[in-house]
Protein backbone atom coordinates (compact mmCIF):
# COMPACT_ATOMS: atom_id res chain seq x y z
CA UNK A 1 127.11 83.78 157.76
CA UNK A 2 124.98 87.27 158.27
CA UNK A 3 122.60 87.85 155.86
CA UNK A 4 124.42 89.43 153.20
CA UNK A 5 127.85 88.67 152.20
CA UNK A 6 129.94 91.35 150.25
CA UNK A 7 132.50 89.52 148.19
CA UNK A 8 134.84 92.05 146.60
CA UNK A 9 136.56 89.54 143.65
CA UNK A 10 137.59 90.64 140.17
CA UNK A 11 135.64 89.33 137.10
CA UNK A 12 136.74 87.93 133.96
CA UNK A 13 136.59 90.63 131.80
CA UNK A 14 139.28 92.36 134.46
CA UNK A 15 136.82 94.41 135.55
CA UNK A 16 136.47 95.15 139.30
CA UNK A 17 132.81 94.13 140.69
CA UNK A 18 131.35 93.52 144.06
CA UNK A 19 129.25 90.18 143.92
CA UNK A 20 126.59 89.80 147.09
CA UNK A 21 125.75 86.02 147.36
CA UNK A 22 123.11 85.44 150.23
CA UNK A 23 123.74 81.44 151.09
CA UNK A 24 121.13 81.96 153.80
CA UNK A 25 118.12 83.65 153.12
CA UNK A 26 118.62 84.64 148.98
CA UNK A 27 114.48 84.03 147.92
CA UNK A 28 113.97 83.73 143.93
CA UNK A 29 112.25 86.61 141.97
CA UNK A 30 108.99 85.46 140.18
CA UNK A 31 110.26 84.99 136.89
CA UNK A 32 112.73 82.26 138.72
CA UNK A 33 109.71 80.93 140.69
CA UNK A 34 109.35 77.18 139.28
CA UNK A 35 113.01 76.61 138.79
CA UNK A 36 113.46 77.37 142.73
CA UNK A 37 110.45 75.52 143.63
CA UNK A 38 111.26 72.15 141.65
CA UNK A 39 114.89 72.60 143.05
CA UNK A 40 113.89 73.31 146.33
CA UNK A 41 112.20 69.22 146.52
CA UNK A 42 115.64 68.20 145.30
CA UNK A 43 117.38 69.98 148.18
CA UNK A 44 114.77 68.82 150.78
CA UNK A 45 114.60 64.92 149.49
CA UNK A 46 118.59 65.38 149.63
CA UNK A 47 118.49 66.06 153.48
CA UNK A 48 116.82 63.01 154.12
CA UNK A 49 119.49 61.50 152.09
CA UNK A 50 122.44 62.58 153.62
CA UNK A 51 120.68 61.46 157.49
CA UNK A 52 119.57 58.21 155.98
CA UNK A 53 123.56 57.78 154.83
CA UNK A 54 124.81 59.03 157.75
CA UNK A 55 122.63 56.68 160.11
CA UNK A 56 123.66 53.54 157.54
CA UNK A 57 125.33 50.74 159.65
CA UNK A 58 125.48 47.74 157.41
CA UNK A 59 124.72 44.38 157.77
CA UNK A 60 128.61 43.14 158.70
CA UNK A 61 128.04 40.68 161.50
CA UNK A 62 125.44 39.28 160.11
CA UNK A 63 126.91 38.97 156.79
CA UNK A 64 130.28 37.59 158.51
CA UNK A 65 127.98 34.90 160.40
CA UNK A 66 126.60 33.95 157.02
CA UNK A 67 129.80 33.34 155.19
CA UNK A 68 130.79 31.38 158.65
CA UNK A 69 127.78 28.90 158.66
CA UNK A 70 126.74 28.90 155.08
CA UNK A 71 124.67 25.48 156.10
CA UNK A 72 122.58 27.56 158.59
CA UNK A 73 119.75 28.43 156.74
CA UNK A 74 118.81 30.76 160.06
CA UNK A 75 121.28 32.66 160.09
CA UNK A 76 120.97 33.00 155.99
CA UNK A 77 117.52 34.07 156.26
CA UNK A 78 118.87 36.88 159.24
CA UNK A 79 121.71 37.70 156.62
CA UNK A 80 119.48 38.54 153.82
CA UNK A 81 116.82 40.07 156.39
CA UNK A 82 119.17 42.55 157.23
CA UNK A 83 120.58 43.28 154.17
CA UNK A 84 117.40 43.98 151.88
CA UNK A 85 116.34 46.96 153.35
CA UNK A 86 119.89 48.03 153.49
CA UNK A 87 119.85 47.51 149.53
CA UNK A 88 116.38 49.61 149.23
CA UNK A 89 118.09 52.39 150.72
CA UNK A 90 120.90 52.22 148.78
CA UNK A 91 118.70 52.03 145.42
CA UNK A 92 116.83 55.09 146.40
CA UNK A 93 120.63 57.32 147.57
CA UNK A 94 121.44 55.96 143.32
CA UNK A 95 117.97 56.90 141.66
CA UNK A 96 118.55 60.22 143.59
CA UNK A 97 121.42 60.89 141.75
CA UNK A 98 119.47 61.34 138.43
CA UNK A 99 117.58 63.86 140.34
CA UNK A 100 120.32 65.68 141.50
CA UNK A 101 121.64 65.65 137.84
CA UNK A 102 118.72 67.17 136.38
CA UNK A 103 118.44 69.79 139.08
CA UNK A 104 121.95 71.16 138.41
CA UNK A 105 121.22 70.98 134.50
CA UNK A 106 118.20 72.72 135.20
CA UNK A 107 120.07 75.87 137.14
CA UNK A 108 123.28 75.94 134.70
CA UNK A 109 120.71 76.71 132.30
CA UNK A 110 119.80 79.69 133.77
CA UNK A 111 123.44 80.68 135.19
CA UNK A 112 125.11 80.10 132.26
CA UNK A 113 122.62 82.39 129.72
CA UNK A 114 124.35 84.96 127.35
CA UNK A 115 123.97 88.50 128.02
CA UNK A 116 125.55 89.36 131.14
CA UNK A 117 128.89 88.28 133.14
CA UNK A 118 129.55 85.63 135.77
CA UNK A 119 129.59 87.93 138.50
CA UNK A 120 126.39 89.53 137.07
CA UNK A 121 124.74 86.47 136.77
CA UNK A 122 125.66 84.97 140.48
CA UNK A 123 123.97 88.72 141.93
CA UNK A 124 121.40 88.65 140.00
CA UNK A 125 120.47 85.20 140.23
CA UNK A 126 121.03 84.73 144.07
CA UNK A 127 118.08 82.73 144.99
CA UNK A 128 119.49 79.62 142.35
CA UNK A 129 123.16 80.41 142.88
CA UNK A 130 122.53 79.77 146.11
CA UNK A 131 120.69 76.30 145.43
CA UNK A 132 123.55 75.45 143.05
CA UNK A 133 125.75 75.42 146.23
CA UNK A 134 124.04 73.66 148.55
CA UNK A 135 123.78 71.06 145.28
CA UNK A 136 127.36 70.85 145.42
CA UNK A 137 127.64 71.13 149.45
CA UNK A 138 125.33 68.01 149.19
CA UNK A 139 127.15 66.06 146.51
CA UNK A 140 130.46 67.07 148.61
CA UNK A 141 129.02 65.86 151.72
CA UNK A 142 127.41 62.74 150.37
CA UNK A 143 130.40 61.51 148.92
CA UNK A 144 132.50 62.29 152.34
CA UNK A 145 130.00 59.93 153.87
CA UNK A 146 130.42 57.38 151.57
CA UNK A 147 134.41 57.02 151.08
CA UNK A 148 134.33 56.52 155.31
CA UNK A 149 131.52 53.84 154.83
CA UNK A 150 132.77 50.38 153.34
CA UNK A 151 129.49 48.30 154.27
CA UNK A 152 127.60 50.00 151.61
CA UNK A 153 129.99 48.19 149.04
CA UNK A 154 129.92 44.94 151.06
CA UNK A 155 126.13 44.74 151.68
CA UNK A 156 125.44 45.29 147.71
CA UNK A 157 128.39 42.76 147.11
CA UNK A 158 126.02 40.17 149.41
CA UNK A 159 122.95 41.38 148.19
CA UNK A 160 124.09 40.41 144.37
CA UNK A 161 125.86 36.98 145.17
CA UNK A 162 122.79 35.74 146.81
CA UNK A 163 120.62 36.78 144.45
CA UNK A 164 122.69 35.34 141.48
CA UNK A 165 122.86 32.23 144.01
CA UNK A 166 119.05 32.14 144.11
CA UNK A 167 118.73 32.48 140.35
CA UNK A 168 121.20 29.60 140.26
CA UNK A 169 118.98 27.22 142.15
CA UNK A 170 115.75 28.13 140.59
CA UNK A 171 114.76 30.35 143.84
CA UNK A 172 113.19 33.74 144.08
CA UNK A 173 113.52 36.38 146.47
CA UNK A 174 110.27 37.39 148.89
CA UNK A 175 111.43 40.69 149.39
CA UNK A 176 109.53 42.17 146.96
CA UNK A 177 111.78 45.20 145.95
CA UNK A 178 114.47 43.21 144.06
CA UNK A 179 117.28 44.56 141.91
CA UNK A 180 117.51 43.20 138.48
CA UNK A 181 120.10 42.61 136.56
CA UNK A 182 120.52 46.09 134.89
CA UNK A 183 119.99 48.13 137.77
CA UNK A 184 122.13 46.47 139.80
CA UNK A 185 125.33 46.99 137.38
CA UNK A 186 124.57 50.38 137.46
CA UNK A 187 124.76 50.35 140.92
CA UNK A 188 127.25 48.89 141.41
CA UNK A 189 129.89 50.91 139.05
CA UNK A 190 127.60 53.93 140.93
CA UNK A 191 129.11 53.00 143.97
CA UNK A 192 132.43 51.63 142.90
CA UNK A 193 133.42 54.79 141.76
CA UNK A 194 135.53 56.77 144.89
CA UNK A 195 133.42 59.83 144.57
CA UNK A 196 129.93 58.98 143.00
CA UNK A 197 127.71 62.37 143.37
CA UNK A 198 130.69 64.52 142.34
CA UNK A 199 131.13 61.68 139.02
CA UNK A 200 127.48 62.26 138.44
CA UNK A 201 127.55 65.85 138.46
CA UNK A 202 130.96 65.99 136.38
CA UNK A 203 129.47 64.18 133.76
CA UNK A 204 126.21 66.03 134.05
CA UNK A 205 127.94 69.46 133.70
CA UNK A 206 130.06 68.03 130.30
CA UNK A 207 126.99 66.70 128.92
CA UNK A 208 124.86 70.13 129.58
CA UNK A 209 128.01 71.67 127.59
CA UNK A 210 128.14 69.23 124.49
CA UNK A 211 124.08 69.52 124.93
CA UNK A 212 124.17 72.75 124.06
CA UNK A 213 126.25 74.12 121.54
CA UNK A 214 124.59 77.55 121.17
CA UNK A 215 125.96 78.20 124.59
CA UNK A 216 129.66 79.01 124.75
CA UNK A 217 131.65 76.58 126.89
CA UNK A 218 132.88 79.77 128.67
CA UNK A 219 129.55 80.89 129.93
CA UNK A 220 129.31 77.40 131.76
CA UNK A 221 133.87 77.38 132.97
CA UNK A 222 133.47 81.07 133.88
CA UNK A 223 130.34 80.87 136.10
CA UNK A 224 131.94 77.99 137.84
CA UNK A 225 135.45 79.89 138.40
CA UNK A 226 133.56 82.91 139.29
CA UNK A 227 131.66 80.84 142.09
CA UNK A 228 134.94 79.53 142.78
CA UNK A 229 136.73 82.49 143.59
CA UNK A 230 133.54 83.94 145.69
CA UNK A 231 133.91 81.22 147.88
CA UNK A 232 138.19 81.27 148.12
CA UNK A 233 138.05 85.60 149.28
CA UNK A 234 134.72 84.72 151.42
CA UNK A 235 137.26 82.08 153.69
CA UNK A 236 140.55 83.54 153.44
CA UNK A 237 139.33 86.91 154.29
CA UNK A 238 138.67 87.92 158.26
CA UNK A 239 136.32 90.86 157.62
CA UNK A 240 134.07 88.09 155.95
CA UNK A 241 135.05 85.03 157.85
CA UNK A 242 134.19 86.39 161.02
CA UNK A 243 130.75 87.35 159.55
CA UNK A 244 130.20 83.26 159.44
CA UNK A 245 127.99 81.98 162.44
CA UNK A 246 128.93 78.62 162.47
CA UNK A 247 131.95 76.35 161.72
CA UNK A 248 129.48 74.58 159.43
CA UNK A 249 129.30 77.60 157.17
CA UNK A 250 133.22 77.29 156.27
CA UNK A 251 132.78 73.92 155.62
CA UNK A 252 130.18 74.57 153.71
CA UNK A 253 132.06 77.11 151.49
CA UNK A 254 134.93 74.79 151.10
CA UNK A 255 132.74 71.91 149.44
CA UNK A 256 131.17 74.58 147.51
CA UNK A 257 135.01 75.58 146.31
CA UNK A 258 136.26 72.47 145.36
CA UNK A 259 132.94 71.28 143.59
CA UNK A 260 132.88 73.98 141.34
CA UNK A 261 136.78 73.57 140.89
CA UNK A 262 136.07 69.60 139.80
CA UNK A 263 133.36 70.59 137.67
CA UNK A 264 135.30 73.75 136.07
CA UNK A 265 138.30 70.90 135.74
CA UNK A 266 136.21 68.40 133.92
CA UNK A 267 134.20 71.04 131.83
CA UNK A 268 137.37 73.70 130.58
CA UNK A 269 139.47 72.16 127.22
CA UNK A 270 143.21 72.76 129.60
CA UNK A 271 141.49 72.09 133.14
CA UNK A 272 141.85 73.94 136.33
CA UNK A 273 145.11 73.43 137.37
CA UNK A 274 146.87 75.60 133.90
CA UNK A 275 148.62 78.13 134.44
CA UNK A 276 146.18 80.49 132.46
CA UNK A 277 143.38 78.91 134.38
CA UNK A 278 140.37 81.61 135.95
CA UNK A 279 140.87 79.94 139.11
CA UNK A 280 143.75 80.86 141.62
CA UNK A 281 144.12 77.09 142.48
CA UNK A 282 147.39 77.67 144.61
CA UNK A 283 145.31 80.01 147.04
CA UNK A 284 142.22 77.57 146.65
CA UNK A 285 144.82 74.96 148.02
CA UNK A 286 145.90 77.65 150.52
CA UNK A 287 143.26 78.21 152.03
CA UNK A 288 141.93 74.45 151.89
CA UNK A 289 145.11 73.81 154.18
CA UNK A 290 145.12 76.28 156.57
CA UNK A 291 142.00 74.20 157.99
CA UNK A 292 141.76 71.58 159.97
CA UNK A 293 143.39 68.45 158.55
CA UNK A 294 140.53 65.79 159.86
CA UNK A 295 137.79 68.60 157.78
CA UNK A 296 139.37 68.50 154.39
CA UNK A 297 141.13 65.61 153.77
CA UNK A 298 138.03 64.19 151.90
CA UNK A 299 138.30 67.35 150.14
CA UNK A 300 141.88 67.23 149.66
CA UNK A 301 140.96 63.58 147.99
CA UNK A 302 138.39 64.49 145.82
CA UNK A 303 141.12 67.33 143.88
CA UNK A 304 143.66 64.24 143.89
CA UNK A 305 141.29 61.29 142.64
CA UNK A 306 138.67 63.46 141.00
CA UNK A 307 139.88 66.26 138.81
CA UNK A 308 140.65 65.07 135.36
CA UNK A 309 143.79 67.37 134.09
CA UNK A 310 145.94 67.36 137.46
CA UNK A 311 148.71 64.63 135.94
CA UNK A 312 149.10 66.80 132.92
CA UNK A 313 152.03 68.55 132.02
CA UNK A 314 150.49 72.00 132.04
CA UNK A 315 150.07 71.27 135.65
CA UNK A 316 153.30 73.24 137.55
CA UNK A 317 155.02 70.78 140.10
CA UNK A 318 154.18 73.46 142.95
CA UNK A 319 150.80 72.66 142.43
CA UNK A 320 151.43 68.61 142.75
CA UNK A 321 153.43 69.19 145.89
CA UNK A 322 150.59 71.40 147.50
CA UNK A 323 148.58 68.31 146.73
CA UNK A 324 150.40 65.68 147.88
């Protein structure tokens, strides 16, 4: 991306300001120090995340061979082999989530501080604006990588009728790390849901709000549609596009845009997609669709199935068509 990029966007007080955000090398000033740090684990454990996800196979055949010889105690025993550790995994990608929750509460409370403007805020702060978006890059990602991924639904489906199958006939599991009950309902409407990180962080963002009445709902709405437009002029605009050094960077912008935008939707009284909305979502569209349709069709999913005010009525019909 080069190491500085100079976003020329317009704030919300109308006034013209130049906002530098750093998404490569921005490093935290001291006072900022333990927020960054405690962040920083987040971002790291979330790495290992996203290759654990992205390595995740499933237990299928073996599953299928299960169902097929349900005498077999064998191939039962292989079944449930395969899919416990498979369940492990997916326990630690939901308990992660709570992490990821209180990370972003952690930096809204700093973004989102009286005093000074979005834009002034995002320069200021680069070092955690910058960790905000790779939160959102992660929960974008993450939840990309899940929608293509059906096993994890049918493992956990396994895992829990076996289980309740054991319980049944007075038999208990060996594998030591066992869901109970509660956990595995959370779980399992956790993973139900289309778009589970970018649920998680929705409701985290609304709860930080209603948290926190001393804080105006508008210094949370207009940090995220400031961050939203940063992104929108950083893709759509050559001098800075070309400064990117890797296709990786736009897509990393993009999930940054339309996380902000789903938060911003879920978070503002009248939603994104209003006409009086802080965010230009007919050029956020734009620009989403001038990529490459196989690199933002998740995207272009998670605005359809994730926003909460796009079926209104305040919602223009050009909108809905860009959408469709």
């Amino acid at each position: 991306m080069g190491n500085l990029i100079k976003v020329l966007t317009r704030d919300i007080d109308n006034n013209a300001g130049n906002v530098f955000l750093d998404f490569e090398n921005a490093q935290p000033s001291p006072s900022e120090t333990d927020i960054w740090e405690n962040v920083k684990q987040t971002l790291e454990e979330a790495q290992v995340i996203l290759n654990d996800l992205q390595e995740y196979r499933g237990a299928g055949e073996e599953i299928r061979q299960a169902i097929q010889s349900p005498g077999d105690e064998t191939v039962q025993e292989k079944a449930w082999s395969a899919v416990v550790p498979l369940v492990a995994k997916l326990k630690t990608f939901y308990e992660f989530s709570h992490k990821l929750e209180s990370s972003l509460r952690s930096l809204l409370d700093v973004l989102t501080r009286p005093g000074t403007t979005p834009t002034q805020q995002l320069e200021q702060k680069q070092a955690l604006a910058r960790q905000f978006a790779h939160i959102l890059h992660f929960t974008l990602r993450f939840d990309e990588l899940k929608m293509t991924n059906p096993a994890i639904q049918n493992d956990f489906s396994y895992y829990r009728r076996t289980i309740s199958r054991m319980r049944i006939n007075n038999m208990t599991s060996d594998s030591g790390g066992e869901v109970n009950n509660e956990l595995a309902n959370h779980m399992s409407l956790f993973y139900a849901n289309a778009t589970p990180m970018l649920k998680t962080l929705s409701n985290a963002t609304s709860k930080f709000v209603s948290d926190n009445p001393d804080v105006p709902v508008e210094n949370t709405t207009d940090c995220l549609s400031t961050m939203a437009c940063v992104c929108k002029v950083m893709l759509e605009t050559p001098e800075y596009r070309s400064r990117f050094t890797s296709d990786e960077t736009v897509l990393f912008c993009l999930r940054v845009m339309v996380g902000v935008i789903i938060l911003y939707d879920h978070v503002h009284p009248a939603g994104a997609f209003v006409k009086t909305s802080n965010i230009d979502m007919k050029g956020c569209i734009r620009v989403l669709r001038e990529q490459a349709p196989s690199s933002v069709e998740g995207l272009l999913n998670a605005l359809r199935y994730t926003t909460k005010h796009l079926n209104d009525e305040t919602t223009s019909k050009q909108i809905r068509n860009m959408l469709q």
